[in-house]
C-alpha atoms as a PDB file:
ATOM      1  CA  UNK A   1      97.449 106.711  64.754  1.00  0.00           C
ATOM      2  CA  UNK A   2      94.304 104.220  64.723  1.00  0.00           C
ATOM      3  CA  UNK A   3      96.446 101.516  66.369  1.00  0.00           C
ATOM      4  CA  UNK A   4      97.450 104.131  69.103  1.00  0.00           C
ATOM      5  CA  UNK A   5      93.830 105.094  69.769  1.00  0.00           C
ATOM      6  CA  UNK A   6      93.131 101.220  69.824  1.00  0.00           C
ATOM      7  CA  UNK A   7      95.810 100.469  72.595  1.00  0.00           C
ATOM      8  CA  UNK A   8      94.782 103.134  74.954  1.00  0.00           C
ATOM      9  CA  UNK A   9      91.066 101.461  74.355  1.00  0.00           C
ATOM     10  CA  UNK A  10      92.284  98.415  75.491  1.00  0.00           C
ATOM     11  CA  UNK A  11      93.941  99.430  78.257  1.00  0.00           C
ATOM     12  CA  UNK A  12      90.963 101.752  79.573  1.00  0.00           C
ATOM     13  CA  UNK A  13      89.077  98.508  79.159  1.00  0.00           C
ATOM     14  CA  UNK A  14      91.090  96.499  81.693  1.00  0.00           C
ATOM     15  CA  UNK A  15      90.469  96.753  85.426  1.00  0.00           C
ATOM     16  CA  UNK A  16      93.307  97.673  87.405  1.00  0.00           C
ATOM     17  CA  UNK A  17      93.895  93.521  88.371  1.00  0.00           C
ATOM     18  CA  UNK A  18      93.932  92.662  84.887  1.00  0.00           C
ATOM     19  CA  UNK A  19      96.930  95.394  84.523  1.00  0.00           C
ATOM     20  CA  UNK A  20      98.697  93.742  87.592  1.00  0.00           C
ATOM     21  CA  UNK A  21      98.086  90.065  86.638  1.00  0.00           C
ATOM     22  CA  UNK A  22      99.518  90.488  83.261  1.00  0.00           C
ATOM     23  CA  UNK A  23     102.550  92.571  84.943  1.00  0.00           C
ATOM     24  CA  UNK A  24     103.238  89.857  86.740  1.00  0.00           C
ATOM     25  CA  UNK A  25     103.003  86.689  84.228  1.00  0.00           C
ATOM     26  CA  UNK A  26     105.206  89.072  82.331  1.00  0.00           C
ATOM     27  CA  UNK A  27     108.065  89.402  84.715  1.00  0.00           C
ATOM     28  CA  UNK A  28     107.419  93.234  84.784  1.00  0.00           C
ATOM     29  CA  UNK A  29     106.710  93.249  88.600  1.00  0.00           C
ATOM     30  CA  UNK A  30     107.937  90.544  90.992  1.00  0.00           C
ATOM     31  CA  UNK A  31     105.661  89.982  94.342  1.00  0.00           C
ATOM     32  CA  UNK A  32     108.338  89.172  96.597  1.00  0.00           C
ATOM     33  CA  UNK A  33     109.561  92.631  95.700  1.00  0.00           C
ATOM     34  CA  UNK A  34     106.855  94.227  96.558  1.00  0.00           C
ATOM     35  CA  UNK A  35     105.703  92.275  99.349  1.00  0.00           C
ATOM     36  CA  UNK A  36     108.769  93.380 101.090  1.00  0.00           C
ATOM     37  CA  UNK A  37     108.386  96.816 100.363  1.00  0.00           C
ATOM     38  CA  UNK A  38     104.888  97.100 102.164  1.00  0.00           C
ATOM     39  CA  UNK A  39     106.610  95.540 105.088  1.00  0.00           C
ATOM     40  CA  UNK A  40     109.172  97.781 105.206  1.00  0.00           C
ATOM     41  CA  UNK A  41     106.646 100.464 104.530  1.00  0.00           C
ATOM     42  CA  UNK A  42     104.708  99.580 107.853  1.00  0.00           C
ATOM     43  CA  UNK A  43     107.536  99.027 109.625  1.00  0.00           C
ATOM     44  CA  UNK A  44     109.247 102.451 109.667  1.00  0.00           C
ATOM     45  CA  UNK A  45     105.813 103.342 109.801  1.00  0.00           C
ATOM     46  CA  UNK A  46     105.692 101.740 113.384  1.00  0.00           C
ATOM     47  CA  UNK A  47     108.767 103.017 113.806  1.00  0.00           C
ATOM     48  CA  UNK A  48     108.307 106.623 113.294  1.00  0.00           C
ATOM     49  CA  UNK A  49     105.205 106.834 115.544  1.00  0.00           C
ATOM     50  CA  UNK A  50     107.113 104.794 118.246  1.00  0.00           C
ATOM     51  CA  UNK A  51     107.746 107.967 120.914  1.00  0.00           C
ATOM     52  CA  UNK A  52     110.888 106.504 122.307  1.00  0.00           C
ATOM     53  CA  UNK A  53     114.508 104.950 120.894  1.00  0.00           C
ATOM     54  CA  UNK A  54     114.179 101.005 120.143  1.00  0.00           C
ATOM     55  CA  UNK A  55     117.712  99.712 120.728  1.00  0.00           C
ATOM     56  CA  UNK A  56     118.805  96.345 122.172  1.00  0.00           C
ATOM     57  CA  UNK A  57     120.426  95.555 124.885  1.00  0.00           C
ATOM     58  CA  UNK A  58     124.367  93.214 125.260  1.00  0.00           C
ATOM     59  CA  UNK A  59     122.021  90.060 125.542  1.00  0.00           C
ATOM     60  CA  UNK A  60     120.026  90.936 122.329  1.00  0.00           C
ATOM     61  CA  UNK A  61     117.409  91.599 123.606  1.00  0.00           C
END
């Protein structure tokens, strides 16, 4: 039980970068994952506030 009270010490120690930076170096979370989803995010954000149908056109445009 102490070493389960010491853990959640540690981790209410850390600032919420530390948690991220040692996700990372540990393979937990991978930044070209989520760099994607934030643009993905935005865009349907765009997307859905866009008031009329995007669609392109026979020259691709």
């Amino acid at each position: 039980m102490a070493n389960k009270m010491n853990s959640s010490a540690i981790l209410a120690s850390l600032s919420p970068q530390e948690i991220l930076d040692f996700q990372v170096r540990n393979g937990m979370i991978d930044l070209d994952d989520v760099r994607a989803s934030i643009v993905d995010t935005e865009r349907k954000k765009i997307l859905k506030a866009h008031p009329y149908a995007i669609s392109h056109g026979k020259d691709g445009r």
